[in-house]
N, C-alpha and C. Protein backbone atom coordinates (compact mmCIF):
# COMPACT_ATOMS: atom_id res chain seq x y z
N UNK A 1 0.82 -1.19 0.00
CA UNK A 1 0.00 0.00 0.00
C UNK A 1 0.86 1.26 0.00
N UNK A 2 1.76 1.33 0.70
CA UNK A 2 2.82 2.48 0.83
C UNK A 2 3.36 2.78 -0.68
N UNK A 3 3.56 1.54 -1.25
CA UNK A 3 3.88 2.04 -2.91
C UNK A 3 2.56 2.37 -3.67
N UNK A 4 1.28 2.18 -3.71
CA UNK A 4 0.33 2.35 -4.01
C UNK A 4 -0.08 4.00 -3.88
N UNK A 5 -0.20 3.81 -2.74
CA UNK A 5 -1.09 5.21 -2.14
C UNK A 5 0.37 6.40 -1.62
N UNK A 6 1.15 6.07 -2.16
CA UNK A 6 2.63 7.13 -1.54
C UNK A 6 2.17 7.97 -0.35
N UNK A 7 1.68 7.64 0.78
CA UNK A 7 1.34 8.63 1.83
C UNK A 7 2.71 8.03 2.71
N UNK A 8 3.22 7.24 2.81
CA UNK A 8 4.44 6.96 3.42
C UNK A 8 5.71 6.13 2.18
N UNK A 9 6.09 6.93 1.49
CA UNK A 9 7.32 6.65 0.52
C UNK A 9 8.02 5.74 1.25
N UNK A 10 7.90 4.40 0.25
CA UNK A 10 9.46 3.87 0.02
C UNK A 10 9.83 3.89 -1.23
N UNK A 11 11.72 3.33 -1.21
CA UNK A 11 12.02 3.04 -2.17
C UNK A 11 12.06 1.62 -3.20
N UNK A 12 11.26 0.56 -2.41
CA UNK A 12 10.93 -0.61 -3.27
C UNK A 12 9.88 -0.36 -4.69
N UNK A 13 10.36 -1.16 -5.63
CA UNK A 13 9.55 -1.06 -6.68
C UNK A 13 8.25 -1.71 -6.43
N UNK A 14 7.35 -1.10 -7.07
CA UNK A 14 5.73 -2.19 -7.55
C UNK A 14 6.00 -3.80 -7.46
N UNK A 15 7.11 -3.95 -8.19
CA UNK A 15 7.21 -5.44 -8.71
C UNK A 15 8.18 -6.18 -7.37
N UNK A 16 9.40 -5.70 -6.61
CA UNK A 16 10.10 -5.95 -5.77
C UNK A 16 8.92 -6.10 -4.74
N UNK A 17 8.17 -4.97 -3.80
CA UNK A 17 7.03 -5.07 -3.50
C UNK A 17 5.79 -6.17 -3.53
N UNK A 18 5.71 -6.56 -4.38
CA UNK A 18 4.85 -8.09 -5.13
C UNK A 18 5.49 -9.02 -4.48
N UNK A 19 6.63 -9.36 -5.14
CA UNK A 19 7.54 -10.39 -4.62
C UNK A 19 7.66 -10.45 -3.46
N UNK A 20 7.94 -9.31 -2.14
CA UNK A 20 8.18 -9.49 -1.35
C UNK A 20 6.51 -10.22 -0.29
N UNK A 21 6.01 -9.56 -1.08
CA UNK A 21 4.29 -9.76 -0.52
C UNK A 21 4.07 -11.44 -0.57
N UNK A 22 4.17 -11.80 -2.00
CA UNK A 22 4.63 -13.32 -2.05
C UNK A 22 5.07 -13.92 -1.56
N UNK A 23 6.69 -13.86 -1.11
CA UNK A 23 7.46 -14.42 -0.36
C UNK A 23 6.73 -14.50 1.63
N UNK A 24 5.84 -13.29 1.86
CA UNK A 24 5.58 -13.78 3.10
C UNK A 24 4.33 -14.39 3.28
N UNK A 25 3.53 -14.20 2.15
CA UNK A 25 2.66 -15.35 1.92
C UNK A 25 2.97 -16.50 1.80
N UNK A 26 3.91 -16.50 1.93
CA UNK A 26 4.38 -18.82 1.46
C UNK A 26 4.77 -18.50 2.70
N UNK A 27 5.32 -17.48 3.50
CA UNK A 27 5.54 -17.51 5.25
C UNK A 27 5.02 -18.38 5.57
N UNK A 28 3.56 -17.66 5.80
CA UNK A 28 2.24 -17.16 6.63
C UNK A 28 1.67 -19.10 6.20
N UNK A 29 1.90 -19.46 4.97
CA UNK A 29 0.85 -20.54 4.84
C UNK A 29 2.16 -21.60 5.37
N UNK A 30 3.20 -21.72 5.24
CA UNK A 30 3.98 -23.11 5.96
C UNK A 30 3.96 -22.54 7.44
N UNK A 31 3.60 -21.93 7.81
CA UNK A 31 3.39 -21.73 9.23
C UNK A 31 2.33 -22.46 9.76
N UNK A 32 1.00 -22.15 9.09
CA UNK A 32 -0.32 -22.15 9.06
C UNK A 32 -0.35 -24.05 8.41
N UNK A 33 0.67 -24.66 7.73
CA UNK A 33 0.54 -25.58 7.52
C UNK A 33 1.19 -26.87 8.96
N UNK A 34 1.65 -26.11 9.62
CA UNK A 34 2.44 -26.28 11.03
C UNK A 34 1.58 -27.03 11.68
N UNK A 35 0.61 -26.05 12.11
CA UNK A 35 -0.09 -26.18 13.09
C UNK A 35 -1.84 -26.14 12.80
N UNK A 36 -2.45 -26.26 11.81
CA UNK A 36 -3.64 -26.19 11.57
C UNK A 36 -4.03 -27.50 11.03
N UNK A 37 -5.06 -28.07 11.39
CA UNK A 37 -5.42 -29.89 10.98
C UNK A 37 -6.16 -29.33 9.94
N UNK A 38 -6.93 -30.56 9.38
CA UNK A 38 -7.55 -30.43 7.89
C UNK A 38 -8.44 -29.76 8.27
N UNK A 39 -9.29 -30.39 9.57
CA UNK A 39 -10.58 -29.39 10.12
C UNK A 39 -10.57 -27.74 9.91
N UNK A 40 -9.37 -27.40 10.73
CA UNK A 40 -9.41 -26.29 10.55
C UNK A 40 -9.12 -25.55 8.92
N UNK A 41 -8.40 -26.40 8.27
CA UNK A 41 -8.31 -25.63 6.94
C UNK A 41 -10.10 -25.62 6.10
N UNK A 42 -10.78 -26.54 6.52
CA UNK A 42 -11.95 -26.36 5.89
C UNK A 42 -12.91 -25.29 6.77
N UNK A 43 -12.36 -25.57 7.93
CA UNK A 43 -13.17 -24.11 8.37
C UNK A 43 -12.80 -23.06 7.95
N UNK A 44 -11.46 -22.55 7.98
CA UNK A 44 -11.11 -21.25 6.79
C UNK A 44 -11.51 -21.47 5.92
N UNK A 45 -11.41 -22.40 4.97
CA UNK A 45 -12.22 -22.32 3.99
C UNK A 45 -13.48 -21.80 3.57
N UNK A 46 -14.30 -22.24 4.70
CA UNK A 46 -15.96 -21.92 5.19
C UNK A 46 -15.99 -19.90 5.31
N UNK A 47 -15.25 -19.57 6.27
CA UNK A 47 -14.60 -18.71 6.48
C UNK A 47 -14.38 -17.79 5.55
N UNK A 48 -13.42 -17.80 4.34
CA UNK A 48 -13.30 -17.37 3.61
C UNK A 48 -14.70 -16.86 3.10
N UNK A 49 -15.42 -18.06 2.58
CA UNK A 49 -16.07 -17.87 1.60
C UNK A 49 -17.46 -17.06 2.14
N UNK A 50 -17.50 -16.82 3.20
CA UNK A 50 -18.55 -15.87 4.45
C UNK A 50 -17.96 -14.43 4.01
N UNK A 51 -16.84 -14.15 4.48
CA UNK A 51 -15.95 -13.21 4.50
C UNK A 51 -16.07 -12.54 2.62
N UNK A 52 -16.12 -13.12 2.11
CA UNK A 52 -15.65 -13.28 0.50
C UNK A 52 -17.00 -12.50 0.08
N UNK A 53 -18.09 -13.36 0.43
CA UNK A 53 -19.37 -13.09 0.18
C UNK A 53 -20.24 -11.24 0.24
N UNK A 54 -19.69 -11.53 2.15
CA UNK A 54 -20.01 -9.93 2.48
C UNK A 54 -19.25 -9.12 2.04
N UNK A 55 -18.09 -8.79 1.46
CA UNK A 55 -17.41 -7.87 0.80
C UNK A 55 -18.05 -7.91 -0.31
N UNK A 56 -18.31 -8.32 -1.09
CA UNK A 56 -18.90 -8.28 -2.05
C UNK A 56 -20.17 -7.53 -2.09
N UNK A 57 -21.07 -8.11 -1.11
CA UNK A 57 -22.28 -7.13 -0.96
C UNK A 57 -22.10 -5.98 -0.47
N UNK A 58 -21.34 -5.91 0.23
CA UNK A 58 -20.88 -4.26 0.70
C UNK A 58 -20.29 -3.31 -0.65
N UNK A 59 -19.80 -4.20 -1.27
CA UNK A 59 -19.16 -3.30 -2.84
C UNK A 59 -19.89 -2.36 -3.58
N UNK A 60 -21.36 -3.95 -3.58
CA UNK A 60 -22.41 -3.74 -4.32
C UNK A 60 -23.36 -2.48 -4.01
N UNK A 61 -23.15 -2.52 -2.47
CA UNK A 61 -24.39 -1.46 -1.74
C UNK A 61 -23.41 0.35 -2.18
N UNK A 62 -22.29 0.13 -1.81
CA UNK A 62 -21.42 1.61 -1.93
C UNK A 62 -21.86 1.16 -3.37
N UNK A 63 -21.35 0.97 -4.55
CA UNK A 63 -21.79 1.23 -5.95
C UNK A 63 -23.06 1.92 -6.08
N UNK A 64 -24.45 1.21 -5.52
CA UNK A 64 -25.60 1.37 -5.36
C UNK A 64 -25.58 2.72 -4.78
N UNK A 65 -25.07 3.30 -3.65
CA UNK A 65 -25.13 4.64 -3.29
C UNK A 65 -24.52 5.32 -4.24
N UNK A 66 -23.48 5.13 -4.64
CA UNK A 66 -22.80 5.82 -5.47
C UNK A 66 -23.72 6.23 -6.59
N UNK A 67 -24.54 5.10 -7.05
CA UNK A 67 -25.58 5.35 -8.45
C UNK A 67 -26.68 6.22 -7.95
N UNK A 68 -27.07 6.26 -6.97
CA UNK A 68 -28.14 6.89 -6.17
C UNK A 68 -28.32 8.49 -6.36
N UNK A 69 -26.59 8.32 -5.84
CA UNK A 69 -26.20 10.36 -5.72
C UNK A 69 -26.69 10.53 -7.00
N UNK A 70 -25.51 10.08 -8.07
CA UNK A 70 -25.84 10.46 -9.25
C UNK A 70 -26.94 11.54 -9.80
């Protein structure tokens, strides 16, 4: 976000940035592959897709206001 929105400058590129985002995502999941049983990966799963859902409708409703003002 800091390269995105420049309200706090760095000097990493867009693409260095990516990569690095990547790299702690394969962290975050052999960590998460550590210590989480299958159960729990299907409950994130479940999870996700709750989570996934309401963002979406929230998108939909700001659009919807947005068309409203109009």
């Amino acid at each position: 976000m800091r390269i995105i929105d420049g309200a706090n400058p760095t000097p990493v590129t867009p693409e260095a940035g990516w990569k690095k985002l990547l790299e702690e995502s394969a962290d975050v999941q052999v960590c998460l592959g550590e210590i989480l049983s299958i159960a729990d990966w299907e409950r994130v799963a479940h999870t996700r897709e709750e989570k996934t859902a309401r963002w979406v409708q929230r998108l939909e409703e700001k659009e919807g206001k947005y068309e409203t003002a109009l």
